[in-house]
N, C-alpha and C. Protein backbone atom coordinates (compact mmCIF):
# COMPACT_ATOMS: atom_id res chain seq x y z
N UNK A 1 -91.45 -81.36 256.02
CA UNK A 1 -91.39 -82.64 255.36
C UNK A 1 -90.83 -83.66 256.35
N UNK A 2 -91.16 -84.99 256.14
CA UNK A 2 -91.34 -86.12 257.41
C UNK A 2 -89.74 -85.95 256.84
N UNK A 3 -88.93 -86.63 257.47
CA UNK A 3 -87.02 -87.12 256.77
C UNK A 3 -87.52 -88.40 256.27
N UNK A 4 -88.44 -89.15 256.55
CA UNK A 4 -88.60 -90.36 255.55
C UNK A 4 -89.05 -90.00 254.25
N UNK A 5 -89.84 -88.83 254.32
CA UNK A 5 -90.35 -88.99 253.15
C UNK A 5 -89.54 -87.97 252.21
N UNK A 6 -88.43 -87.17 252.03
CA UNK A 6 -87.39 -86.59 251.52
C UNK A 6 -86.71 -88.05 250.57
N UNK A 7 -86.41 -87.52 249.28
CA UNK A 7 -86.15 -88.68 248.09
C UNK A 7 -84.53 -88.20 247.63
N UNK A 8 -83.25 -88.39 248.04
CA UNK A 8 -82.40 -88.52 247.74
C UNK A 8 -81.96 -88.53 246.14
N UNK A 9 -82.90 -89.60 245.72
CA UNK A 9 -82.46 -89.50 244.45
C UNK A 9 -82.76 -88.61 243.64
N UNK A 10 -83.77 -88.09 244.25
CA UNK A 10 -85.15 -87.54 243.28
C UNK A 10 -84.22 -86.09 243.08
N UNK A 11 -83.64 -85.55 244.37
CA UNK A 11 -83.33 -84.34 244.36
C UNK A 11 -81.87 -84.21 244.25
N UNK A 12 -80.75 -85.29 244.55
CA UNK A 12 -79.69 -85.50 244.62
C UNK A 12 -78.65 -83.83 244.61
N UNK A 13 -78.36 -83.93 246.46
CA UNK A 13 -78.22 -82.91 246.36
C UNK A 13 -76.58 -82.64 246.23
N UNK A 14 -76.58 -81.22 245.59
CA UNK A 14 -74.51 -80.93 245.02
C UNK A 14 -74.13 -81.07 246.17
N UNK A 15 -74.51 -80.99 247.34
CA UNK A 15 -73.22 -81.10 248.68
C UNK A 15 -74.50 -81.58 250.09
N UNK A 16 -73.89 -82.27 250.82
CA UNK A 16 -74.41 -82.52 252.03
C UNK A 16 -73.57 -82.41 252.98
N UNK A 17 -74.15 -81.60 254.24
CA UNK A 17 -73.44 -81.41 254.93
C UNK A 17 -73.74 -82.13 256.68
N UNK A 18 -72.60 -82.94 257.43
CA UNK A 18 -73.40 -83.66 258.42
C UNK A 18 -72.30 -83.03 259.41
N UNK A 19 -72.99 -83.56 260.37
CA UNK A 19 -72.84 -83.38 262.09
C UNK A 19 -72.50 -84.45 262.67
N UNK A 20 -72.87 -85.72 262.20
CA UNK A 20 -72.68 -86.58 262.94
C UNK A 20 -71.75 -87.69 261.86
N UNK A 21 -70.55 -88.03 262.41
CA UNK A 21 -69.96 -88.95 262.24
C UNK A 21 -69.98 -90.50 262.36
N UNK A 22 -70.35 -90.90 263.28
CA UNK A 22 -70.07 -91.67 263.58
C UNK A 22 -71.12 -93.09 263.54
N UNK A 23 -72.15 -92.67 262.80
CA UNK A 23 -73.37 -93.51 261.89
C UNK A 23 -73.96 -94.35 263.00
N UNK A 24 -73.78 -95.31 262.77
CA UNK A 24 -73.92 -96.48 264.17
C UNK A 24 -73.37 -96.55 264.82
N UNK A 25 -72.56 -96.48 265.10
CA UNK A 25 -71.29 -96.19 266.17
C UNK A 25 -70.93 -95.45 267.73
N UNK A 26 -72.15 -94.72 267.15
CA UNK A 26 -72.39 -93.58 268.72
C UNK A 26 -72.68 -94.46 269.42
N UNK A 27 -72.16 -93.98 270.82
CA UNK A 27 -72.54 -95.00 271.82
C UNK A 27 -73.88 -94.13 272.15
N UNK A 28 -74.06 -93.06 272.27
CA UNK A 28 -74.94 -92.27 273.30
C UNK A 28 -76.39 -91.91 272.50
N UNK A 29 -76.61 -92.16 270.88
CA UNK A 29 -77.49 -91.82 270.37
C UNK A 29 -77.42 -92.10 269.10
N UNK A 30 -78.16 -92.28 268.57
CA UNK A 30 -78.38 -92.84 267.03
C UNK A 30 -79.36 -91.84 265.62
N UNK A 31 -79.27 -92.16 264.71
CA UNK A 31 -79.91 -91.53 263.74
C UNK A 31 -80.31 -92.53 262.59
N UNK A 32 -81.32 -92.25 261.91
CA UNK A 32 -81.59 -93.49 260.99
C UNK A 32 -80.46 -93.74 260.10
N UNK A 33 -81.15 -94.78 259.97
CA UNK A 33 -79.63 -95.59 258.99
C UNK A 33 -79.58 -94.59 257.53
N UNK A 34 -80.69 -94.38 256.92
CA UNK A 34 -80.61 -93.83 255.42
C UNK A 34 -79.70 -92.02 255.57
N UNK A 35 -79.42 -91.63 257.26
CA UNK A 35 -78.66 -90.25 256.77
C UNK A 35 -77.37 -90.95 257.56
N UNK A 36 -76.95 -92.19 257.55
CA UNK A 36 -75.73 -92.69 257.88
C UNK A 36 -74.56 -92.23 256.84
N UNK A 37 -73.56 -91.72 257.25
CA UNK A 37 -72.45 -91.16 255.58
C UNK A 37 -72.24 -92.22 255.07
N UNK A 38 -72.67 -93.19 255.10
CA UNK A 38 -72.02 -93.88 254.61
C UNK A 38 -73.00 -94.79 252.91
N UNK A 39 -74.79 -93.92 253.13
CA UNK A 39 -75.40 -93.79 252.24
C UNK A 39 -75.64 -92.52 251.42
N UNK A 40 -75.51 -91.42 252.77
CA UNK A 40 -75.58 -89.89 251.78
C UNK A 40 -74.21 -90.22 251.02
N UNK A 41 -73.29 -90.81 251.06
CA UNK A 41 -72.11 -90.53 249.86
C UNK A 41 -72.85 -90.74 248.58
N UNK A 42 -73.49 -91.75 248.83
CA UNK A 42 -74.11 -91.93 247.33
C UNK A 42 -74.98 -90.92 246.58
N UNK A 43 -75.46 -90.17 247.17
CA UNK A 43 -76.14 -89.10 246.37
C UNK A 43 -75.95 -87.89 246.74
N UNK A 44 -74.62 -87.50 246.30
CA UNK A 44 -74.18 -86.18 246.99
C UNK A 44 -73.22 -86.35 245.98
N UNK A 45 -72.49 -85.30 245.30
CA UNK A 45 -70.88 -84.68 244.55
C UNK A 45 -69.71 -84.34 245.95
N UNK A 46 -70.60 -84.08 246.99
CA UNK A 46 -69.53 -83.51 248.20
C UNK A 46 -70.28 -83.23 249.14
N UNK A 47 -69.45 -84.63 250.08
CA UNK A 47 -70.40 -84.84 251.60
C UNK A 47 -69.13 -84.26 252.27
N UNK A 48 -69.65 -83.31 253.30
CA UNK A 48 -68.87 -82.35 253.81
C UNK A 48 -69.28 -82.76 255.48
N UNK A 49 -68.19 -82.97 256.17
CA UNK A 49 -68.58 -82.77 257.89
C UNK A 49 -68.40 -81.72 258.72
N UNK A 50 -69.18 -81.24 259.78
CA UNK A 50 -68.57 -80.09 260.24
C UNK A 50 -68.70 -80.60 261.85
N UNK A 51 -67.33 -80.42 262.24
CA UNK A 51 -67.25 -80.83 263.56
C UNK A 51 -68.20 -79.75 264.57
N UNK A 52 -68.75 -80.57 265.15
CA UNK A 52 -70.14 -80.19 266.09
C UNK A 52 -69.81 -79.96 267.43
N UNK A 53 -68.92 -80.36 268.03
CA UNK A 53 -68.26 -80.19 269.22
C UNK A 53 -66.90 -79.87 269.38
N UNK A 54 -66.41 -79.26 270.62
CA UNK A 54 -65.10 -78.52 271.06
C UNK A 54 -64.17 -79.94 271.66
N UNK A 55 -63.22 -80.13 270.70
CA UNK A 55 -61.93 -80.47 271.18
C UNK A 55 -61.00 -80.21 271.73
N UNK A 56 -60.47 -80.49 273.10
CA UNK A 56 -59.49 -79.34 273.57
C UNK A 56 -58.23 -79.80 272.90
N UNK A 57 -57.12 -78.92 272.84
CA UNK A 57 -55.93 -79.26 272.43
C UNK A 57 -54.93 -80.66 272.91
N UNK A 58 -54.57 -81.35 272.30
CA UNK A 58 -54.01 -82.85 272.43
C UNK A 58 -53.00 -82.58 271.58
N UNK A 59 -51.90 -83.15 272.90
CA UNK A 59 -50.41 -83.32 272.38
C UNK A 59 -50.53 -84.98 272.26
N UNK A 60 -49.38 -84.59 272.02
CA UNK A 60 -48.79 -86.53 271.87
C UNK A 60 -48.42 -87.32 273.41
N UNK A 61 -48.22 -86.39 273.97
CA UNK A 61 -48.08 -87.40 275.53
C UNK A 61 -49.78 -87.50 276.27
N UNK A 62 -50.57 -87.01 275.62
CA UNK A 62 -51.91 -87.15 276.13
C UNK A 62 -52.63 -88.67 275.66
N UNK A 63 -52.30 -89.48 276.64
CA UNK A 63 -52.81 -91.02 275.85
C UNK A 63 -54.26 -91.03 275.85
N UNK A 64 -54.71 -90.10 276.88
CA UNK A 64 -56.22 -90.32 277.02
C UNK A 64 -56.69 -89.73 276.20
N UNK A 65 -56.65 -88.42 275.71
CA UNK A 65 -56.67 -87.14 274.74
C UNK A 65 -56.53 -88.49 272.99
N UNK A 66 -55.49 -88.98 273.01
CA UNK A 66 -55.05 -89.57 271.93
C UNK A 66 -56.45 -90.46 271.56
N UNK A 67 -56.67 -91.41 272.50
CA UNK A 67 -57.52 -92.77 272.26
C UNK A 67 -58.99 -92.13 272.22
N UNK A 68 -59.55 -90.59 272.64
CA UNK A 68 -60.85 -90.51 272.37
C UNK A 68 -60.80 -89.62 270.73
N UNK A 69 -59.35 -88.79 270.59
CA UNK A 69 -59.37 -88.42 269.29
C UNK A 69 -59.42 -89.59 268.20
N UNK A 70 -58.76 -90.53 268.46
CA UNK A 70 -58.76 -91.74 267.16
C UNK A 70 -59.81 -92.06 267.09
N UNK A 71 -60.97 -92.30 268.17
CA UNK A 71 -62.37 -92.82 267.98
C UNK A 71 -62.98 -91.66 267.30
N UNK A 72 -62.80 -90.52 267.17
CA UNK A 72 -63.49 -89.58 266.44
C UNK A 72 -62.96 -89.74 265.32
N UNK A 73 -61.81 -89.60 264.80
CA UNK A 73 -61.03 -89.31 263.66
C UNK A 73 -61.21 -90.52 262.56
N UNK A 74 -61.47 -91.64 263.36
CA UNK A 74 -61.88 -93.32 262.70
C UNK A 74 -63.40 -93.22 261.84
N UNK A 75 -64.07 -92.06 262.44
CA UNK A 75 -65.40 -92.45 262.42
C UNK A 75 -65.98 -92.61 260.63
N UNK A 76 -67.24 -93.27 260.27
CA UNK A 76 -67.36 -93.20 259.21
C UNK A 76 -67.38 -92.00 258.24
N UNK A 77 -68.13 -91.02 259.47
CA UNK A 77 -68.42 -89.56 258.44
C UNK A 77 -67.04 -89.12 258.56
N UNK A 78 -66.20 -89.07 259.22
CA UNK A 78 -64.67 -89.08 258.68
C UNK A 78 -64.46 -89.24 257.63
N UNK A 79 -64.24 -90.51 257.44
CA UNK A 79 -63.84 -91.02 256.02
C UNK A 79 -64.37 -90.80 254.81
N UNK A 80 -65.54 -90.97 255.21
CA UNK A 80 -66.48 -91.11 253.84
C UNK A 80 -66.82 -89.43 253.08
N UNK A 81 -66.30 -88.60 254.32
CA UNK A 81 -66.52 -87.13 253.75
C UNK A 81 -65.44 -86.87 252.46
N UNK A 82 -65.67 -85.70 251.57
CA UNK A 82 -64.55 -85.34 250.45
C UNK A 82 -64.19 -83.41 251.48
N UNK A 83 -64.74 -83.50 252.41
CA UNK A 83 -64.16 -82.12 252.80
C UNK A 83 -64.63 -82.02 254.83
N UNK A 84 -64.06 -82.03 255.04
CA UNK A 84 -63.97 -81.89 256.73
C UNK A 84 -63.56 -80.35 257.46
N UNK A 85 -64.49 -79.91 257.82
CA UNK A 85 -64.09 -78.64 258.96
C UNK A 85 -64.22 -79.01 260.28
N UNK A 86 -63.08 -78.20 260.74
CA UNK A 86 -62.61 -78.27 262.06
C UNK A 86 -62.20 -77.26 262.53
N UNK A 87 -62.32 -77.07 264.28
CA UNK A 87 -62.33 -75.51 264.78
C UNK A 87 -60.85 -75.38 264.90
N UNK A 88 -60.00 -75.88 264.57
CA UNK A 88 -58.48 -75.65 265.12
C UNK A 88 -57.43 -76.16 264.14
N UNK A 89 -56.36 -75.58 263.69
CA UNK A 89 -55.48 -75.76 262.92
C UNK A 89 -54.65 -76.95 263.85
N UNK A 90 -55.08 -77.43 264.99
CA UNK A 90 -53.90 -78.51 265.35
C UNK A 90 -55.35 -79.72 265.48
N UNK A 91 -56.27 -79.85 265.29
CA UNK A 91 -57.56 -81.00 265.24
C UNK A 91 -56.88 -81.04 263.73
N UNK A 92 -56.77 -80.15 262.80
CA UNK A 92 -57.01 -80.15 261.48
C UNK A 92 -55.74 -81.17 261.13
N UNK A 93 -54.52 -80.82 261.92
CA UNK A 93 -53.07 -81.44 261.97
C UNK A 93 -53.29 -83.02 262.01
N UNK A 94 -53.95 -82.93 263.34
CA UNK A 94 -54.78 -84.32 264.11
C UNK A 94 -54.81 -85.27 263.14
N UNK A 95 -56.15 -84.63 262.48
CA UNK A 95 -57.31 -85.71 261.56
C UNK A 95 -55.97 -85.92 260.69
């Protein structure tokens, strides 16, 4: 099935689960606007994210570590999720 032609409403699904956070925002690549989280919230009970890439461990004296975690942690599918997985009990601390 084309992803345009998949009907949200039609099928409104109990949970969605994304990969990508950061909607428009990516600097390096994009995805259509309609699987942006910030429209699947609307037809979903529980939009769920699952972190897609390896974070290495970040303390608090890591400023550089700090300022690329907040740009992740800011992101829309951040927020807009009701459940977030993450590979590490100190990302999990993080977020």
């Amino acid at each position: 099935m084309d992803y345009l032609d998949y009907s949200f409403t039609y099928h409104r699904p109990k949970e969605i689960i994304i990969q990508n956070s950061f909607d428009q925002y990516a600097s390096g690549f994009s995805i259509h606007p309609m699987y942006y989280s910030t429209t699947l919230k609307d037809y979903t009970d529980k939009l769920t994210y699952v972190q897609s890439y390896y974070l290495s461990p970040i303390d608090d004296e890591d400023a550089k570590g700090m300022r690329n975690a907040k740009y992740a942690i800011i992101s829309p599918g951040i927020i807009y999720s009701d459940r977030i997985i993450v590979d590490s009990k100190q990302i999990k601390d993080l977020y």
